[in-house]
Protein backbone atom coordinates (compact mmCIF):
# COMPACT_ATOMS: atom_id res chain seq x y z
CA UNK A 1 -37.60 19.64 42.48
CA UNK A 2 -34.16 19.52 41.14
CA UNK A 3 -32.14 16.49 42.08
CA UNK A 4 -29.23 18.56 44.17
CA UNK A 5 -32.50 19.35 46.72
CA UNK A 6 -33.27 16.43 47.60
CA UNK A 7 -30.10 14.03 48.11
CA UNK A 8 -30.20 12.04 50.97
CA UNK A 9 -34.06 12.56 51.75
CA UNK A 10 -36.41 9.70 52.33
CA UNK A 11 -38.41 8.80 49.50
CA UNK A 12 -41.76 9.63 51.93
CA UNK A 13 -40.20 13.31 52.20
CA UNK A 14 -39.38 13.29 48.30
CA UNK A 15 -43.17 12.29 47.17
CA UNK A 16 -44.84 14.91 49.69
CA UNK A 17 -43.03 17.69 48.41
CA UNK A 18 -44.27 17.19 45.32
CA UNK A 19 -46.62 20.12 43.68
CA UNK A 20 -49.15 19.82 41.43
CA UNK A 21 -49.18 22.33 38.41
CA UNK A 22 -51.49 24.46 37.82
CA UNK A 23 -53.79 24.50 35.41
CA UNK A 24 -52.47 25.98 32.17
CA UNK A 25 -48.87 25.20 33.44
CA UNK A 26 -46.12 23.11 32.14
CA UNK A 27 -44.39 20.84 34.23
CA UNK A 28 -40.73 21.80 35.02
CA UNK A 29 -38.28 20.35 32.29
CA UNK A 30 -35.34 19.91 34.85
CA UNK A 31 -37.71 17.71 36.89
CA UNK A 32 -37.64 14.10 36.70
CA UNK A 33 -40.19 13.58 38.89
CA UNK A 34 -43.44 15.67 37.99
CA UNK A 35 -46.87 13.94 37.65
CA UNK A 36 -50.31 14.34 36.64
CA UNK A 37 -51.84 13.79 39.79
CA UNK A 38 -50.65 13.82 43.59
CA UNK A 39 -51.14 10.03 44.70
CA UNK A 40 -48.02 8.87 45.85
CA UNK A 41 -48.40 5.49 44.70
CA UNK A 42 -48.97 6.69 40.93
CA UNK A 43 -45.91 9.20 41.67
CA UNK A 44 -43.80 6.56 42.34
CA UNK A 45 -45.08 4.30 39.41
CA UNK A 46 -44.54 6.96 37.04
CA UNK A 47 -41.33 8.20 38.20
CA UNK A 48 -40.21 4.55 37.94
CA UNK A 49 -40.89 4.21 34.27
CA UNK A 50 -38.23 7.30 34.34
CA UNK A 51 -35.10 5.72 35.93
CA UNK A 52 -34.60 1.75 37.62
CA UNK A 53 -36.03 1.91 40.54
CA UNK A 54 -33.39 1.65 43.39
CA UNK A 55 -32.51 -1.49 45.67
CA UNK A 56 -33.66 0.91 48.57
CA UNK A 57 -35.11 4.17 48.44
CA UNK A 58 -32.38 6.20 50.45
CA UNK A 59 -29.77 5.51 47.58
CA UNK A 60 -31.87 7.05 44.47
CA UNK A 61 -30.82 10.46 44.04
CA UNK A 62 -27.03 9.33 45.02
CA UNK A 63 -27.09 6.41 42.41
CA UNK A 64 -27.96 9.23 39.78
CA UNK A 65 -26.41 11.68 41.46
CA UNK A 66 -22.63 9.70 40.69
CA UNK A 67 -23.96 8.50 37.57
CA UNK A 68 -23.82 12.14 36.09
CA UNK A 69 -20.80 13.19 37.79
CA UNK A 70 -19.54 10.16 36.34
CA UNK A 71 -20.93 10.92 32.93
CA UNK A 72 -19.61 14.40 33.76
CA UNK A 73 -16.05 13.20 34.38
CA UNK A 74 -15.99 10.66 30.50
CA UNK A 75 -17.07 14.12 28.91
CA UNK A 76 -14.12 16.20 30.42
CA UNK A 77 -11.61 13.40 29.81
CA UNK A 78 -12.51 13.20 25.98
CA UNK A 79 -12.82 16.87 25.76
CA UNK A 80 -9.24 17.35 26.65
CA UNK A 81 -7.96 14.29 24.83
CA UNK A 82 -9.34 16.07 21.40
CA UNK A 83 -7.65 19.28 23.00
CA UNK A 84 -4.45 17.98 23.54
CA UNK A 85 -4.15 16.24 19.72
CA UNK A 86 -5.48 19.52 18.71
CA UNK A 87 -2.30 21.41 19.83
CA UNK A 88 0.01 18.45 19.28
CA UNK A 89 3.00 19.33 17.10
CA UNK A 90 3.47 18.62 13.44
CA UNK A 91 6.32 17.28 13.61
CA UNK A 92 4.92 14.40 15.86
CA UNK A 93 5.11 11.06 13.99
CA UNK A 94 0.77 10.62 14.44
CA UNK A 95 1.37 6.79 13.27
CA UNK A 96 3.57 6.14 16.43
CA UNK A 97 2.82 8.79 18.33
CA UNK A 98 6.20 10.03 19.26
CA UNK A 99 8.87 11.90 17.22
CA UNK A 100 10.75 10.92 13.98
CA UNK A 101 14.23 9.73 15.03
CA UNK A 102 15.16 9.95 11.09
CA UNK A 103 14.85 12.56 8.64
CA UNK A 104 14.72 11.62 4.59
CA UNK A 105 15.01 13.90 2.13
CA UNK A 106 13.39 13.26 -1.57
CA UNK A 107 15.60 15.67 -3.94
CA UNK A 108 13.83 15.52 -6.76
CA UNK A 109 10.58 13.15 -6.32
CA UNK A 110 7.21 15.41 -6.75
CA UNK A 111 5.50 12.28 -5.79
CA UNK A 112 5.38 14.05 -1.91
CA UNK A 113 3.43 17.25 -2.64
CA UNK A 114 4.46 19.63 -0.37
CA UNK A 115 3.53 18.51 3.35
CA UNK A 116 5.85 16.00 5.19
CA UNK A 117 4.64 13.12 5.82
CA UNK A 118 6.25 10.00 7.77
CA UNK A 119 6.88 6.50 7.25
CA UNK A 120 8.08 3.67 9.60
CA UNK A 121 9.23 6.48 12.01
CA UNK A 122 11.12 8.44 9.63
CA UNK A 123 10.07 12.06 8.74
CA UNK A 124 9.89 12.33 4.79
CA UNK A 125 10.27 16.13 3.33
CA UNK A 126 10.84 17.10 0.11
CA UNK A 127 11.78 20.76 2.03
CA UNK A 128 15.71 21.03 1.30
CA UNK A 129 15.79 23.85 4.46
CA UNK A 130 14.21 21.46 6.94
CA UNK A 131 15.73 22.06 10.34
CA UNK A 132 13.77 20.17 12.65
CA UNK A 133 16.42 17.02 12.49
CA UNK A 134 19.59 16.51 10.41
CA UNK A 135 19.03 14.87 7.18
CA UNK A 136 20.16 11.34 6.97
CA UNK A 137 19.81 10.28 3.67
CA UNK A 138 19.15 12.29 0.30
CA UNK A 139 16.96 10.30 -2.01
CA UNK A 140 17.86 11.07 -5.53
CA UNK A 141 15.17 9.66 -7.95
CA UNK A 142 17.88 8.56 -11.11
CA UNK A 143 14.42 8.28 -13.33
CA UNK A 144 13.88 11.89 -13.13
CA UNK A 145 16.19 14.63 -14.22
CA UNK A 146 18.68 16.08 -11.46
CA UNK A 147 21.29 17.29 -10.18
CA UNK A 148 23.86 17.45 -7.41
CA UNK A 149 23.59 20.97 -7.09
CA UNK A 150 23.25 22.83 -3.53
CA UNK A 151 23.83 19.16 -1.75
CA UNK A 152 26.27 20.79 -0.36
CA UNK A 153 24.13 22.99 1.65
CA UNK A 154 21.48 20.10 3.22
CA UNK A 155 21.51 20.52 7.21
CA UNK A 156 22.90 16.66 7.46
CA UNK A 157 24.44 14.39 9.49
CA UNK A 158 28.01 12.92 9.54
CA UNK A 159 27.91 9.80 7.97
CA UNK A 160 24.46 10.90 5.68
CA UNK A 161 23.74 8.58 3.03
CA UNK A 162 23.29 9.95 -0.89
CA UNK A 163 20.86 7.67 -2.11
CA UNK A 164 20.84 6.43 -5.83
CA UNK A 165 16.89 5.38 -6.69
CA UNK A 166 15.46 3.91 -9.62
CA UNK A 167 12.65 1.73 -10.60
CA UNK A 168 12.70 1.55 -13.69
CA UNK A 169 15.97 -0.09 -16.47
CA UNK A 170 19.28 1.39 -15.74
CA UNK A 171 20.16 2.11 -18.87
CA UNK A 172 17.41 4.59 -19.41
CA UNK A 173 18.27 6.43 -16.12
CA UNK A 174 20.92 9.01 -16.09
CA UNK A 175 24.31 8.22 -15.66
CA UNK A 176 25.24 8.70 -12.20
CA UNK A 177 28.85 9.23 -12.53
CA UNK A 178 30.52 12.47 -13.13
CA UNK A 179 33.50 13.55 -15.76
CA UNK A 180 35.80 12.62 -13.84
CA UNK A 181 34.38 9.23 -12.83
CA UNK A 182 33.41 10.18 -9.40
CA UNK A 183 29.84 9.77 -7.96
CA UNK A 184 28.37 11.69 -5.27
CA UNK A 185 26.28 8.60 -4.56
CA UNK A 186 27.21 5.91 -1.62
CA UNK A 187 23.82 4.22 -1.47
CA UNK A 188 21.86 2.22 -4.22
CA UNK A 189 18.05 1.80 -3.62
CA UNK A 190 16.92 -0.18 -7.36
CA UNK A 191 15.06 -3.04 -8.30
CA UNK A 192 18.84 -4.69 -8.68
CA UNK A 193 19.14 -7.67 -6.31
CA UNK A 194 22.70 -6.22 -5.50
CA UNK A 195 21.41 -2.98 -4.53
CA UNK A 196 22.00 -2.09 -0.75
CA UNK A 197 18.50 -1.73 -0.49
CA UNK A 198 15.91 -3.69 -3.09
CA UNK A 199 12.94 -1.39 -4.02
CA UNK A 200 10.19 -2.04 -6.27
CA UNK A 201 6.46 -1.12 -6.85
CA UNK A 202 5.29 -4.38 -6.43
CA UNK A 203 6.87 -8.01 -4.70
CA UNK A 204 6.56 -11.43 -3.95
CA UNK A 205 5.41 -12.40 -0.71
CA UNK A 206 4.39 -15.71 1.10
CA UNK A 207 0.54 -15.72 2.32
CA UNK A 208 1.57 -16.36 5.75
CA UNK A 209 4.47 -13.40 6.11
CA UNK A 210 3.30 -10.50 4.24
CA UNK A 211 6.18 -7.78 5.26
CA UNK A 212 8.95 -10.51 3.90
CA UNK A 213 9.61 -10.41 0.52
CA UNK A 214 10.52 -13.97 -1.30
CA UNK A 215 14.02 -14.54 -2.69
CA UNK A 216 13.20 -18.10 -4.03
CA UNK A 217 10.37 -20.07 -4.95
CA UNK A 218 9.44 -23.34 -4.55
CA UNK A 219 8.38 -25.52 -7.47
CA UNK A 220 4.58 -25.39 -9.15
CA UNK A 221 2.37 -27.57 -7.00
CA UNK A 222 0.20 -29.94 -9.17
CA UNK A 223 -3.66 -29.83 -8.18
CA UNK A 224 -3.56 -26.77 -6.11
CA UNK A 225 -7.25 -25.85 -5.55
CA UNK A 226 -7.10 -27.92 -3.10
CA UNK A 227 -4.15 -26.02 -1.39
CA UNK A 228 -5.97 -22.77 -1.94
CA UNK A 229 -7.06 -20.55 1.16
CA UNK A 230 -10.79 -20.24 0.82
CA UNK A 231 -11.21 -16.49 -0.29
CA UNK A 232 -8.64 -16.64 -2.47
CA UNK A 233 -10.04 -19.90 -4.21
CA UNK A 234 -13.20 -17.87 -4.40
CA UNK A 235 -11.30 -15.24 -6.48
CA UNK A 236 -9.33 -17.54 -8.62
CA UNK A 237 -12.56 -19.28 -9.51
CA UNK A 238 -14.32 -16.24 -10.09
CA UNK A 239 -12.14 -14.84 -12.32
CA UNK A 240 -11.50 -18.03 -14.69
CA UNK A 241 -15.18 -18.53 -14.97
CA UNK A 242 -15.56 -15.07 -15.93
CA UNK A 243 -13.04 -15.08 -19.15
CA UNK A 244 -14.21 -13.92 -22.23
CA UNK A 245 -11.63 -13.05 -24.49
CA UNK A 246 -8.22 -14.44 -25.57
CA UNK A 247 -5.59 -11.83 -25.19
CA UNK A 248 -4.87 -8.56 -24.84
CA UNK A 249 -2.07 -5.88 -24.56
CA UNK A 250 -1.74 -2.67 -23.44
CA UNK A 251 -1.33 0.31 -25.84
CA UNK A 252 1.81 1.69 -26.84
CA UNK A 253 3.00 5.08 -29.04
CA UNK A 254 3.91 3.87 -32.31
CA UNK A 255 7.19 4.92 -33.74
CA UNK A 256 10.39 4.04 -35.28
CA UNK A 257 11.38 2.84 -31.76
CA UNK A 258 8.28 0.14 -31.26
CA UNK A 259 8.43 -1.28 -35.16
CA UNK A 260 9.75 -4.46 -34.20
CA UNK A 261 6.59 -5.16 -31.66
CA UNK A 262 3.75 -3.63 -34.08
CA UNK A 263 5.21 -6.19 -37.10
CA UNK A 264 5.43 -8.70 -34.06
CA UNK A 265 1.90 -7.99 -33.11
CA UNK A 266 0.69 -8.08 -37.23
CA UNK A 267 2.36 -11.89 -37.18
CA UNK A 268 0.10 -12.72 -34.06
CA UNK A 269 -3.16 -11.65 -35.64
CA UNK A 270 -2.97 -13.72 -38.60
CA UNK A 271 -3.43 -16.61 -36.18
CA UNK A 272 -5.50 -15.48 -32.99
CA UNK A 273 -7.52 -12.95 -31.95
CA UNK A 274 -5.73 -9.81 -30.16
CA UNK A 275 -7.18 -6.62 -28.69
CA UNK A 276 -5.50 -3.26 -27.16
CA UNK A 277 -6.75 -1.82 -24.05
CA UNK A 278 -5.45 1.75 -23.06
CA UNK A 279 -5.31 0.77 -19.66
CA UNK A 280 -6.02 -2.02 -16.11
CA UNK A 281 -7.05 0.01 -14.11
CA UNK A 282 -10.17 -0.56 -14.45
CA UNK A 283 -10.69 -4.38 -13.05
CA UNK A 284 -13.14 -4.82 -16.46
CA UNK A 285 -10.51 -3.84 -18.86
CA UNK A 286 -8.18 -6.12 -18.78
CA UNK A 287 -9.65 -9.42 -15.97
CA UNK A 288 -11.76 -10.78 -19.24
CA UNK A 289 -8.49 -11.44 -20.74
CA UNK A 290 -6.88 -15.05 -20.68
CA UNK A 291 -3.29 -13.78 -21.67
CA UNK A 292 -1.47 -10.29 -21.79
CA UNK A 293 1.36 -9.64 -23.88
CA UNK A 294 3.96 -7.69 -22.69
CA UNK A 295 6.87 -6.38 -24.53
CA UNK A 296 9.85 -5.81 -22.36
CA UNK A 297 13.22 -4.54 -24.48
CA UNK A 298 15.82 -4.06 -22.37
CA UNK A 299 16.37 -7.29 -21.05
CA UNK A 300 18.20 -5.88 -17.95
CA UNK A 301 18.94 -8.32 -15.10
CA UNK A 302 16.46 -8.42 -11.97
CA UNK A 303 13.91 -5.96 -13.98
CA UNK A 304 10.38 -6.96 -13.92
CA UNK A 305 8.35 -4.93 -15.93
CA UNK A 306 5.11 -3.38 -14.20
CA UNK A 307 2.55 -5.12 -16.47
CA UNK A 308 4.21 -8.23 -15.50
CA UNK A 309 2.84 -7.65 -12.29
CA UNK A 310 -0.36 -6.31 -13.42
CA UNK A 311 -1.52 -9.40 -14.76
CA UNK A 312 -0.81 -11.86 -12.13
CA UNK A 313 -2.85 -9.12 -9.75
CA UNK A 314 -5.55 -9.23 -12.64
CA UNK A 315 -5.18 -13.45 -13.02
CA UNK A 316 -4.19 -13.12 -16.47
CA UNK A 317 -1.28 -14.92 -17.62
CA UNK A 318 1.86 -12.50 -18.35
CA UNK A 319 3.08 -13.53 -21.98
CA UNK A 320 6.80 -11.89 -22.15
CA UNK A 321 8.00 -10.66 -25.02
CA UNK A 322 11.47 -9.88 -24.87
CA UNK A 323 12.75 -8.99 -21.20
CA UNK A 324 15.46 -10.77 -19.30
CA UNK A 325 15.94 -14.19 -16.99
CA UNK A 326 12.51 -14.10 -14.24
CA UNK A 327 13.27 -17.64 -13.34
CA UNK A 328 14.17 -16.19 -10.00
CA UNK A 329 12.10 -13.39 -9.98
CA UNK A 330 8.71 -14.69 -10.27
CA UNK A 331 6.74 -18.09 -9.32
CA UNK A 332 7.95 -20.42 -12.48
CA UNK A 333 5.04 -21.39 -13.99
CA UNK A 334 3.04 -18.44 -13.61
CA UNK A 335 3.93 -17.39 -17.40
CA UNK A 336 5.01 -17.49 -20.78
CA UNK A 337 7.65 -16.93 -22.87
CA UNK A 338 8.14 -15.58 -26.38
CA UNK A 339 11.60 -17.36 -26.22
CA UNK A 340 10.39 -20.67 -25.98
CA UNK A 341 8.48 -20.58 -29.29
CA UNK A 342 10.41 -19.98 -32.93
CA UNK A 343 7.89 -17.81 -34.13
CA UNK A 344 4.78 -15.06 -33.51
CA UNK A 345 3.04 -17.95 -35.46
CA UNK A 346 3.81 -20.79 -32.85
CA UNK A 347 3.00 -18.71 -30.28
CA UNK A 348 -0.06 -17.58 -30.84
CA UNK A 349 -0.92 -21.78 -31.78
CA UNK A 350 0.40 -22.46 -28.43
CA UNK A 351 -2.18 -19.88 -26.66
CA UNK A 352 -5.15 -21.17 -28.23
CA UNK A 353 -4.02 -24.57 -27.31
CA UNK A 354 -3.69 -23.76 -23.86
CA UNK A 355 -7.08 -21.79 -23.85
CA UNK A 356 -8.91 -24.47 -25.34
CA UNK A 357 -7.97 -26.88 -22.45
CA UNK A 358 -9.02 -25.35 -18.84
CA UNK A 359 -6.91 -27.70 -16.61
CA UNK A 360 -3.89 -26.41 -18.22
CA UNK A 361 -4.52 -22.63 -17.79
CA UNK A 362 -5.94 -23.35 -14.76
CA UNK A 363 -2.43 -24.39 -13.45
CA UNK A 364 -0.62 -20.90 -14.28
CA UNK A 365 -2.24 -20.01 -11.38
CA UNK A 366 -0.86 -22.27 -8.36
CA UNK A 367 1.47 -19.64 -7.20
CA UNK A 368 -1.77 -18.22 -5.26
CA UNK A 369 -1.85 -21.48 -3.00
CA UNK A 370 1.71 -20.21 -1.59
CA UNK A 371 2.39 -16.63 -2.45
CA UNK A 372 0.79 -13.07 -2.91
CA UNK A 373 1.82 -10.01 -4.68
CA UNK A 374 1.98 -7.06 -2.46
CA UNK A 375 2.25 -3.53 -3.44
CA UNK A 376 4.67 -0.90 -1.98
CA UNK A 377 2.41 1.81 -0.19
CA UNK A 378 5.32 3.24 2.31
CA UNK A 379 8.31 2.94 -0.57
CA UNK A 380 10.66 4.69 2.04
CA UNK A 381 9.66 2.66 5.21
CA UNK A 382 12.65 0.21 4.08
CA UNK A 383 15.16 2.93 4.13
CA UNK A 384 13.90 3.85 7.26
CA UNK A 385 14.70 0.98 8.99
CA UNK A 386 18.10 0.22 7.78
CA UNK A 387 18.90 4.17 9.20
CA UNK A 388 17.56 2.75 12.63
CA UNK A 389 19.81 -0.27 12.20
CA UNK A 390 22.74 0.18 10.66
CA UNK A 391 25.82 3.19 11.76
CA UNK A 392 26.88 4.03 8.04
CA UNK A 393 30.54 4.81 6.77
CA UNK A 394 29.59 4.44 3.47
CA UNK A 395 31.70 5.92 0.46
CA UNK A 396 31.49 6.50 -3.32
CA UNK A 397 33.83 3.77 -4.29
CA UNK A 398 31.18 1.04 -3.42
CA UNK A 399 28.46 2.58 -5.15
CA UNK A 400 30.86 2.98 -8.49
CA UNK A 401 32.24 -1.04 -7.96
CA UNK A 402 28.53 -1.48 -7.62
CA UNK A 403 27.45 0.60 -10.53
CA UNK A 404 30.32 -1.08 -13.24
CA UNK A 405 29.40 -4.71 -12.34
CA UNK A 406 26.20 -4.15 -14.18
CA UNK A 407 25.01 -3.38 -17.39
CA UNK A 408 21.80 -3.72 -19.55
CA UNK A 409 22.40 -5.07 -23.14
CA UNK A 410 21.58 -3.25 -25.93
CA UNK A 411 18.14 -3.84 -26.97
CA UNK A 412 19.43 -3.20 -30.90
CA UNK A 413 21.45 -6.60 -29.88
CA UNK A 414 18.67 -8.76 -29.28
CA UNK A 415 15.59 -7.11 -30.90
CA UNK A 416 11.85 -8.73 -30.26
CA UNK A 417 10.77 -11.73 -31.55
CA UNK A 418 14.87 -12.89 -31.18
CA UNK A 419 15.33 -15.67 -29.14
């Protein structure tokens, strides 16, 4: 008998009007109740093993009878929740679930394949006819090719920032100043430490503040194990145990342009053992390693070059070649120096020295005890804050004071191996 028929009866009432099938019948599938037999007792008992039997009879069929509706009620309530996300707009910000209040535009940056997506609250297009908010800041990428045509057209706001990016040297990217000496820039997003905004694909952090990135470092802390969280003492000791090779460096086109480092490289290998790998991304390629060498030529201030960072991630220790001042760039002690050694020759001595004595390679690695590199997975969440805080007036005269205060020496002045 279906449960609706017999709310609110006694349980006496319930078991008599029980049926038995017939022979050759099935027992109703809707009924939770049917039995083999007609005893009331074994009823009951079996009917029991079906649901907990009730405090007192009268309240069965209403304890079940609320437990669907309320089963009922869950599956209407999630029904329409996957409704309503279903119909929810794009242009919804899904990480905070409420609408962009900023709008970036990336000129020239393919990295954004055609959908918007959104960072920190800001909606980021690479669609130069969005409409769904004014545009507050144009992201030029200054290590692609572009140009300032049609900016004139962008759906903007007032005071809209024109924003200069680069990650990589200066003096490779193109010159952001026209004939005339005029810029249509009034923002600077580099790796500079001057730029209005810092941006880079990888930074400093301390262990304990992740988001912050570090604009000084303390000094190398002797006997650091001991300092070490415990998984990342796990890694570190992992990883030294596990070191196979000497050094390494990663493949480069040879050409007129990279002479200097292959004759560089030739010096090295009279002395030490040296192998290429085409790439780290593989953990295996590279983590055997003890040392990386890494030729950086264009010695611009605040550059770290990629690989730099690469290693440290790996726990290989970064062995520049060239490159500029890191001493406030990266944990001191965490690396080596071509310009502290007189010669390929003396260098490579001092790497087998170090190799040959654990304790002292061991301690390139004490930054871990204090600091962690981080990578930049939302490179535009920055941006998107300082829209959120800041009312900009900005204009093109600060970004050219900004852009003649700096230059990158000429690598032809100070060629590797130079000290």
């Amino acid at each position: 008998m279906p449960i609706d028929r017999i709310r609110g009866m006694p349980l006496d009432k319930i078991l008599s009007s029980r049926q038995q099938p017939q022979k050759g019948e099935v027992d109703d599938p809707d009924s939770e109740y049917s039995s083999p037999n007609d005893d009331p007792e074994e009823t009951f008992m079996e009917s029991a093993k079906v649901i907990p039997p009730p405090s007192r009879s009268s309240g069965l069929s209403r304890r079940l009878s609320n437990s669907r509706n309320m089963i009922m009620k869950w599956i209407v309530c999630v029904s329409g929740i996957f409704i309503l996300l279903h119909f929810v707009p794009r242009h919804i910000n899904r990480e905070f679930g409420s609408k962009p209040s900023k709008a970036i535009l990336l000129w020239n940056d393919a990295s954004l394949a055609g959908q918007d997506s959104y960072q920190c609250n800001c909606v980021i297009t690479r669609n130069r006819n969005y409409t769904k908010l004014p545009i507050d800041a144009v992201v030029i990428n200054a290590d692609q090719p572009y140009s300032g045509k049609g900016l004139d057209k962008i759906a903007h706001t007032p005071n809209h920032l024109v924003v200069y990016a680069s990650l990589n040297p200066l003096h490779l990217a193109k010159n952001p100043l026209r004939v005339n000496g005029e810029s249509i820039f009034n923002y600077s997003m580099t790796y500079r430490l001057d730029s209005d905004l810092v941006w880079t694909q990888y930074y400093f952090s301390k262990i304990i503040e992740p988001d912050e990135r570090v604009s000084s470092f303390a000094a190398p802390v002797i006997g650091f194990p001991s300092h070490l969280p415990s998984k990342v003492a796990t890694n570190v000791r992992f990883y030294l145990r596990h070191k196979l090779y000497l050094a390494m460096y990663i493949q480069f086109k040879e050409d007129n342009a990279t002479t200097m480092q292959s004759r560089y490289l030739m010096k090295m290998r009279e002395h030490m053992e040296l192998s290429s790998v085409e790439s780290c991304h593989n953990t295996n390629n590279c983590a055997p390693y003890q040392f990386m060498l890494i030729f950086e030529t264009s010695r611009c201030p605040d550059y770290v070059h990629p690989q730099f960072y690469i290693a440290l991630s790996k726990f290989i220790v970064p062995v520049l070649i060239g490159g500029g001042n890191l001493s406030q760039l990266v944990p001191p002690g965490s690396y080596i120096s071509a310009k502290d050694f007189h010669s390929p020759s003396e260098l490579a001595q001092h790497l087998l020295t170090i190799s040959s004595q654990p304790q002292l390679y061991e301690q390139f690695f004490w930054w871990h005890s204090q600091y962690a590199i981080r990578s930049t997975k939302q490179p535009y969440c920055a941006l998107c804050h300082q829209l959120q805080r800041e009312r900009f007036q900005r204009l093109s005269v600060e970004f050219l004071e900004w852009w003649t205060v700096y230059q990158c020496p000429d690598p032809e002045a100070f060629p590797i191996g130079s000290n």
